[in-house]
Protein backbone atom coordinates (compact mmCIF):
# COMPACT_ATOMS: atom_id res chain seq x y z
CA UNK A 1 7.47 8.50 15.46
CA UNK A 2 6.15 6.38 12.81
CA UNK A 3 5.81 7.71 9.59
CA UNK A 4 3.16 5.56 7.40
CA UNK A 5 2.40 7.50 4.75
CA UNK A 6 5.21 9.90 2.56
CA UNK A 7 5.21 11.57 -1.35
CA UNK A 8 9.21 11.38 -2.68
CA UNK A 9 10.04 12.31 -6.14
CA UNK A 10 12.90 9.73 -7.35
CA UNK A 11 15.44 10.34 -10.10
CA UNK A 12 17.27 7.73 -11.58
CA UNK A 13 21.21 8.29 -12.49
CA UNK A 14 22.20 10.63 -15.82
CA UNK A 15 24.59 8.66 -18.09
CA UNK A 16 27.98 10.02 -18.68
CA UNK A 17 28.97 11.79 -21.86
CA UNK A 18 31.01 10.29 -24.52
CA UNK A 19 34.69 11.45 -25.51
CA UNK A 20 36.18 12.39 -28.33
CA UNK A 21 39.71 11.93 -28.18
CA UNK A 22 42.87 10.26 -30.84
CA UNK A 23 45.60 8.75 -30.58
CA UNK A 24 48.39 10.08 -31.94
CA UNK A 25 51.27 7.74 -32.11
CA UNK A 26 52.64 6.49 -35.44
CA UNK A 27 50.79 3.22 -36.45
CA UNK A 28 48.11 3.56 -34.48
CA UNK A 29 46.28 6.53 -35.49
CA UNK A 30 42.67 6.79 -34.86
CA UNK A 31 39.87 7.40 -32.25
CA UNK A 32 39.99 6.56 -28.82
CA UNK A 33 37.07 8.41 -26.92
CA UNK A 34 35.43 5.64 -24.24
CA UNK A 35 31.71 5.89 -23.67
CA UNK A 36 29.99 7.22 -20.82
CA UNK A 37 29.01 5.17 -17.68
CA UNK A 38 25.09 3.66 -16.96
CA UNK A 39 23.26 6.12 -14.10
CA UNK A 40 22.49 4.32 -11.29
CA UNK A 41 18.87 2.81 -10.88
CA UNK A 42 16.93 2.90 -7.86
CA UNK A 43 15.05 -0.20 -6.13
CA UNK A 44 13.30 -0.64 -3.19
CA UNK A 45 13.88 -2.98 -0.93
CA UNK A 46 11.29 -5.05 1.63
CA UNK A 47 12.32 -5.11 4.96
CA UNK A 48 10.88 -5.57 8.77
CA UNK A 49 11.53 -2.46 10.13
CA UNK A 50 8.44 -0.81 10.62
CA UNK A 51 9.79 2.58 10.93
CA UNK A 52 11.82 2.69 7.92
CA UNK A 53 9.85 5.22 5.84
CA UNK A 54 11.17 7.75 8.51
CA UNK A 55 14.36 8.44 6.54
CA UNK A 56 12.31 10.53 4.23
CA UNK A 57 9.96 13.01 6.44
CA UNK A 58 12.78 15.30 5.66
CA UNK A 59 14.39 13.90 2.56
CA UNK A 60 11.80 13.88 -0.25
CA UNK A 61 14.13 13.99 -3.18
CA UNK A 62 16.17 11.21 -3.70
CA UNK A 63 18.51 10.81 -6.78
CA UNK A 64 20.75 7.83 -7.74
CA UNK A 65 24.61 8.27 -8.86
CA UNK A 66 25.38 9.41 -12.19
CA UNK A 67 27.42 7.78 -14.82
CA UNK A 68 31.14 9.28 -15.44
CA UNK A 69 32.47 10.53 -18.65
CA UNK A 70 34.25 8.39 -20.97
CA UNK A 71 37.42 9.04 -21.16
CA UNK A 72 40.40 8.80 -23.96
CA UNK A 73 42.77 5.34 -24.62
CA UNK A 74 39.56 3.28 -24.50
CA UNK A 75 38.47 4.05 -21.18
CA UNK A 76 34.81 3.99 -20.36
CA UNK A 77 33.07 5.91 -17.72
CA UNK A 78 32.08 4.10 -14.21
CA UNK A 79 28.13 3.34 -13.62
CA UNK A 80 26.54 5.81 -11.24
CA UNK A 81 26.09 3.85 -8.07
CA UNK A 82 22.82 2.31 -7.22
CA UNK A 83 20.38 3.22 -4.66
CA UNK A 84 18.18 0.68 -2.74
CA UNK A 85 15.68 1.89 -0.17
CA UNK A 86 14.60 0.10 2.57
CA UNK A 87 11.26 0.04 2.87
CA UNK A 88 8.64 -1.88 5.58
CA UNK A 89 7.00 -4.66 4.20
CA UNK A 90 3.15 -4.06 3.93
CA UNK A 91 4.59 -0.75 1.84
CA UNK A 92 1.99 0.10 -1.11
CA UNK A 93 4.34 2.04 -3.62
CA UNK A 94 1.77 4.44 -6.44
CA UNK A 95 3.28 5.81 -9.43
CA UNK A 96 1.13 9.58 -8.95
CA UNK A 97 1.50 10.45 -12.63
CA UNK A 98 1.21 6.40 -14.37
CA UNK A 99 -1.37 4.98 -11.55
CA UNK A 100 0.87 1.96 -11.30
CA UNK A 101 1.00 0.61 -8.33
CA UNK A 102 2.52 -2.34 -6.52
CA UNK A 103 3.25 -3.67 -3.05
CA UNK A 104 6.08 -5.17 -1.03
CA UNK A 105 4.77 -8.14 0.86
CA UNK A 106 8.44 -10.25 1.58
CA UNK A 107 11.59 -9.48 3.74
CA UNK A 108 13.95 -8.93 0.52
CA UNK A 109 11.55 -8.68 -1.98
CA UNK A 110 12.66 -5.91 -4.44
CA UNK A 111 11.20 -3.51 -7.39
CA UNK A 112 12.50 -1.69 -9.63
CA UNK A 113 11.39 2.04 -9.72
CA UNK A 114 13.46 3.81 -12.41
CA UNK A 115 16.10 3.09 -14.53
CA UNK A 116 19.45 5.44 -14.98
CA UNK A 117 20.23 6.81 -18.35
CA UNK A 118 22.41 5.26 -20.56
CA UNK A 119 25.57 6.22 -21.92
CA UNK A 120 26.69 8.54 -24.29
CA UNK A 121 28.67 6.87 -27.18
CA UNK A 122 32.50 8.25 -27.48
CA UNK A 123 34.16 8.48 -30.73
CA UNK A 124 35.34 4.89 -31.30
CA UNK A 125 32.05 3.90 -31.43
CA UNK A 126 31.43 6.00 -34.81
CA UNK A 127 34.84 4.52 -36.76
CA UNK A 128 34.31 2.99 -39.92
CA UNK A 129 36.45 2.68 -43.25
CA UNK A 130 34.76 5.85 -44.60
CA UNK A 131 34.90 8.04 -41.48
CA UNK A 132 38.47 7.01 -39.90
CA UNK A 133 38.96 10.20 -38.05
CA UNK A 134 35.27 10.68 -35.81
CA UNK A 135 34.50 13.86 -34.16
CA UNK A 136 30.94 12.27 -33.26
CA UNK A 137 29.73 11.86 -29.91
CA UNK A 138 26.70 11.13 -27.46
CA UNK A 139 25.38 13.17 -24.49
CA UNK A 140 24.44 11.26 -21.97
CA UNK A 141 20.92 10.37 -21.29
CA UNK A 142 18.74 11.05 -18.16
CA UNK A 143 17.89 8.71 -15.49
CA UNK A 144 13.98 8.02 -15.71
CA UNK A 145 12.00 10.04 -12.85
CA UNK A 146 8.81 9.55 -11.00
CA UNK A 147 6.63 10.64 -8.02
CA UNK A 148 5.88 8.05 -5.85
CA UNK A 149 3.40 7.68 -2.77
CA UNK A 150 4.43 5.52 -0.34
CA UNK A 151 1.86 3.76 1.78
CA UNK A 152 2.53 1.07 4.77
CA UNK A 153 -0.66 -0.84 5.78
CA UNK A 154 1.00 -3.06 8.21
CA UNK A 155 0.73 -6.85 7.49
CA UNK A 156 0.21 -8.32 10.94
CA UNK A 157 -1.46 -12.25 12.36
CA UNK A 158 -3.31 -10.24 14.71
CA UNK A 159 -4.42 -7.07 15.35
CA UNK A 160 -5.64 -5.40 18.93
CA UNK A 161 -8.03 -2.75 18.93
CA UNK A 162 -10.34 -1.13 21.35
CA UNK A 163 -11.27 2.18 23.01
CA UNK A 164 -8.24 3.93 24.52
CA UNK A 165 -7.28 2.87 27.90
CA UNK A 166 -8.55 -0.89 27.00
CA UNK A 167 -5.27 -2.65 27.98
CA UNK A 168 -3.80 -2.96 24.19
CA UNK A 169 -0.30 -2.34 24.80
CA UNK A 170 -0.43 -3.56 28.09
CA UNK A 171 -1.05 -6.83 26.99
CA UNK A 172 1.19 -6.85 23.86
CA UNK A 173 4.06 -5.94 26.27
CA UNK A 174 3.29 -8.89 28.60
CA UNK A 175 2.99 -11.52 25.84
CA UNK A 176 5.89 -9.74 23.98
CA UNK A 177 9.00 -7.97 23.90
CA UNK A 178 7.56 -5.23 22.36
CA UNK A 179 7.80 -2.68 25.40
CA UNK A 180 4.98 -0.46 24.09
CA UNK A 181 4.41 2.87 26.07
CA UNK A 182 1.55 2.57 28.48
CA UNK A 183 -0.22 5.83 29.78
CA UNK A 184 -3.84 6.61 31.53
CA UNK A 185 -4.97 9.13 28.65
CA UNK A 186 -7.49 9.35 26.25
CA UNK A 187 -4.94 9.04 22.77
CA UNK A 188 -2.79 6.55 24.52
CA UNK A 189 -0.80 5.25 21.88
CA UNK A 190 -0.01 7.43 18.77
CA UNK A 191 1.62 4.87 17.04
CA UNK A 192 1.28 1.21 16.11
CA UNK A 193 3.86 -1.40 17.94
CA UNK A 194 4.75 -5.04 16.80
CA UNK A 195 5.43 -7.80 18.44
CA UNK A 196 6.22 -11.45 18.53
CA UNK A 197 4.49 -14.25 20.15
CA UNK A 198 6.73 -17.22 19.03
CA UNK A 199 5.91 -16.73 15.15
CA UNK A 200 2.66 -14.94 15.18
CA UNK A 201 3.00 -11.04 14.61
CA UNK A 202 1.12 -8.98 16.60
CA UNK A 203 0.05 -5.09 16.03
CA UNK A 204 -1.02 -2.93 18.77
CA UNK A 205 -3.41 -0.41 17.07
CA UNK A 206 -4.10 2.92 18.79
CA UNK A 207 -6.91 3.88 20.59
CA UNK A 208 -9.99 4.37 18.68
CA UNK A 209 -12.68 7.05 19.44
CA UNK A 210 -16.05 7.63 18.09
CA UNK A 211 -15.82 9.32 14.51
CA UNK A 212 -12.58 7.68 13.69
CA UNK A 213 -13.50 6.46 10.26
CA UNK A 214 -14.72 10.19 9.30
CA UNK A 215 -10.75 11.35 10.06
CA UNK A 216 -11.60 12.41 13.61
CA UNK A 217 -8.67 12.29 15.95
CA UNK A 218 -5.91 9.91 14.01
CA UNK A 219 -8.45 7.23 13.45
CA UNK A 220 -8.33 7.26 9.50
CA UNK A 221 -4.55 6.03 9.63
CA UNK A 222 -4.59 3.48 12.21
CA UNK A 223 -8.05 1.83 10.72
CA UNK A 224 -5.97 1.18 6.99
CA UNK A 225 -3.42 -0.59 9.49
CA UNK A 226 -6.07 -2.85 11.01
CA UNK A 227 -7.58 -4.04 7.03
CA UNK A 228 -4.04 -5.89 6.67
CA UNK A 229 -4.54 -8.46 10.16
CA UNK A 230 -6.05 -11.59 9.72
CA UNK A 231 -7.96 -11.94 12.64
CA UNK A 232 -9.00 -9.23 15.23
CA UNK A 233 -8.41 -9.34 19.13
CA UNK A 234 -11.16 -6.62 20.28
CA UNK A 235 -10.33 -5.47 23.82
CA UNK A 236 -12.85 -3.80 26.21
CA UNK A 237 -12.36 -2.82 29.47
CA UNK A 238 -14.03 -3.39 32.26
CA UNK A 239 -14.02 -0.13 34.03
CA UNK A 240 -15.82 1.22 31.28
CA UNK A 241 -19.57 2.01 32.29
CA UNK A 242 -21.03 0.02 29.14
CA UNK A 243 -18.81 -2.56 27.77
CA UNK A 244 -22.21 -3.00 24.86
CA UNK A 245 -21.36 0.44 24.40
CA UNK A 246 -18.04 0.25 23.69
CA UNK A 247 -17.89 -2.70 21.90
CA UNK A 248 -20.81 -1.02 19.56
CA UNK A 249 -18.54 1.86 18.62
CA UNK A 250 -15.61 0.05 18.19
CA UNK A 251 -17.65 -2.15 15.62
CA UNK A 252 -19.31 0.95 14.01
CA UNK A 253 -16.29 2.43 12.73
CA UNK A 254 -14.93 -0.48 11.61
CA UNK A 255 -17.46 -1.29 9.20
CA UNK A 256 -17.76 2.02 8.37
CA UNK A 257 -14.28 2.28 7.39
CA UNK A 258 -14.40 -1.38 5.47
CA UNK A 259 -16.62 -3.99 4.63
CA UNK A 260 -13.37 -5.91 4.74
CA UNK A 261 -12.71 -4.87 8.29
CA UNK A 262 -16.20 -6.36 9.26
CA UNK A 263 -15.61 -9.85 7.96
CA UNK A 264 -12.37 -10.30 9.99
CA UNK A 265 -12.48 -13.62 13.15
CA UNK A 266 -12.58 -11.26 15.67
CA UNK A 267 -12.47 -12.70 19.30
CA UNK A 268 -13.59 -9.95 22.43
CA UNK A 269 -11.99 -10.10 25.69
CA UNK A 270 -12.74 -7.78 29.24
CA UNK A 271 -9.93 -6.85 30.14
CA UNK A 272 -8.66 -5.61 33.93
CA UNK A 273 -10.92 -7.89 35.63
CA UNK A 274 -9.34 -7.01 38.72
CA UNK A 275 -10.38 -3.46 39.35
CA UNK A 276 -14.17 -4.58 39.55
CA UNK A 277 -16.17 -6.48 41.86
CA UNK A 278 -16.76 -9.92 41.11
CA UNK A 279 -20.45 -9.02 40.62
CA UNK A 280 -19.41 -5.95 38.45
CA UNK A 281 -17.75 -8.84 36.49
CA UNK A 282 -20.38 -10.55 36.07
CA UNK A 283 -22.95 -8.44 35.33
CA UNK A 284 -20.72 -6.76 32.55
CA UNK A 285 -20.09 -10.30 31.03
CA UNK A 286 -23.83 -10.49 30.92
CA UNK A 287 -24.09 -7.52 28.67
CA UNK A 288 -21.76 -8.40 25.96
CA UNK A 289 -23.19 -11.58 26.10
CA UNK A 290 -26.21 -10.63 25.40
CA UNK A 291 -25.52 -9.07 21.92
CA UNK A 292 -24.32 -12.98 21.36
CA UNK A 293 -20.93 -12.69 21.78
CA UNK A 294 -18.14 -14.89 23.88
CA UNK A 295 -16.52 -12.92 25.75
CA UNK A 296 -12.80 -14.11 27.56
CA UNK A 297 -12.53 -12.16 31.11
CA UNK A 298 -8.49 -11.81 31.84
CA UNK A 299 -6.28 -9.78 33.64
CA UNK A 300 -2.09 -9.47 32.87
CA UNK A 301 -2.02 -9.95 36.91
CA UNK A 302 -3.45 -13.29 36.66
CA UNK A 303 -1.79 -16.08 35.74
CA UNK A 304 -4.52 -18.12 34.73
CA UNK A 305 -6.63 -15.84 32.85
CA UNK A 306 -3.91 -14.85 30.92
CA UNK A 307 -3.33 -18.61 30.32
CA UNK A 308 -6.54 -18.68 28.44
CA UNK A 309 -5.85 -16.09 25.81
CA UNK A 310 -2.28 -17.47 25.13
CA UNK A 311 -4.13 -20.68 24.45
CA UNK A 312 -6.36 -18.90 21.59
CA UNK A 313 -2.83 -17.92 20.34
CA UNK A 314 -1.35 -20.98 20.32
CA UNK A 315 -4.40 -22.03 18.06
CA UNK A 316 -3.81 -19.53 15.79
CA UNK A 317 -0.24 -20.47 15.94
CA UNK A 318 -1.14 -23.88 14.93
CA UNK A 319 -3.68 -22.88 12.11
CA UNK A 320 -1.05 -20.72 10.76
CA UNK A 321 1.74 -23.50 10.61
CA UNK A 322 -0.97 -25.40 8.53
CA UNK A 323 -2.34 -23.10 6.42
């Protein structure tokens, strides 16, 4: 399952206390409390795993180590370990209660979220010539805290939409290694799927249905995944009864959802060209045609028609290396 969209509360490490402690051997009389250790900070962490924000659908607390006591003869308390989350790049990360608000865009790119608390002073620290013998000492401070929402809006070269059932994941699994699940019903895929063709990133978005922008079905999610491609690959297929239709209500709630959305180089293709006629083919070409687009006719069963949209990809490809 992938989980896009999660609330966490995050608390940074308490420091340790301070000691008060002396040293009683001859000549070297005095205090000796050590201060307590830093609480550990928490950072996130960019990484390509899409499906990393599952590790908290059932862990919405997360706290960092705290700091140790000090100790006597010196000794100062260990740091509280630090935490680093992994999260998927494309991750928008909102502070609920400050509004801030940042984004992980790189593989490795990280942010710091809160700070632990520092350290409570131990009684060495409060020596001087007037006050030899120190019973002072600090309490630890707490870690920082927040509420954070965290967001992914994937961050993809390309990005394949269409009605469900219009050959999305069919074709991502032929021109990748992605392996998508491919079924004959109307909410095929529930989730989005990446793949690879050579360096170009590809996201299969689920099936869209009329009403998606409005939060019917799961369309709401999977249209903020689409806003983050740079160029969309519309699929329509060609058993559908109006492919003018489809491609009209595809187009709809896409500009409904975004004026960004609408803007996007968006190329259409008809896909399973070989469970029509040939004059069923053509007819249907005629109609999208019609409303003055170009449409690309392939199957994944032929060879050569699928040659035609790896060649748009490989021109994309090359754009990309350039840009």
């Amino acid at each position: 399952m992938l989980i896009d969209e999660v609330k966490i509360r995050v608390h940074g490490g308490s420091g340790g206390r301070g000691a008060v402690a002396f040293n009683r051997a001859k000549l070297a009389i005095g205090p000796v409390g050590g201060s307590g250790g830093r609480g550990g900070n928490i950072t996130f962490e960019g990484v390509s795993n899409i499906s990393a924000l599952i590790q908290f659908q059932n862990k919405k607390e997360v706290r960092a180590g705290d700091g140790a006591d000090g100790r006597s003869q010196f000794r100062d308390g260990e740091s509280g370990a630090d935490l680093i989350l992994k999260v998927p790049v494309g991750t928008v990360i909102t502070n609920t209660e400050t509004g801030e608000q940042i984004e992980i865009t790189r593989i490795g790119e990280t942010w710091l979220a809160v700070k632990g608390g520092k350290g409570g002073k131990g009684n060495f620290k409060y020596r001087s010539p007037i006050n030899t013998s120190p019973t002072e000492f600090q309490e630890g401070l707490p870690g920082e805290r927040a509420i954070l929402q965290l967001e992914l809006k994937m961050i993809a070269d390309l990005g394949l939409v269409g009605l469900p059932n219009a050959g999305k994941s069919s074709l991502l699994n032929e021109l990748t290694a992605a392996k998508s699940k491919v079924a004959n019903y109307p909410f095929t895929t529930l989730e989005p799927h990446l793949g690879a063709y050579y360096s170009l990133v590809i996201a299969d978005i689920p099936g869209l249905i009329e009403g998606a922008s409005s939060g019917k079905g799961l369309g709401t999610k999977f249209l903020r995944h689409i806003e983050r491609t740079k160029t969309i690959f519309h699929l329509i297929s060609a058993e559908v009864a109006s492919p003018a239709g489809a491609y009209r209500t595809i187009r709809e709630e896409l500009s409904t959802h975004s004026a960004i959305l609408a803007t996007k180089p968006e190329q259409v293709f008809l896909t399973k060209i070989d469970l029509v006629s040939p004059e069923e083919l053509k007819q249907k070409l005629a109609e999208l045609r019609a409303l003055g687009l170009k449409p690309i006719p392939f199957s994944i069963l032929d060879t050569e028609s699928l040659g035609l949209v790896k060649k748009i990809l490989e021109k994309i490809q090359k754009e990309k290396g350039t840009s």
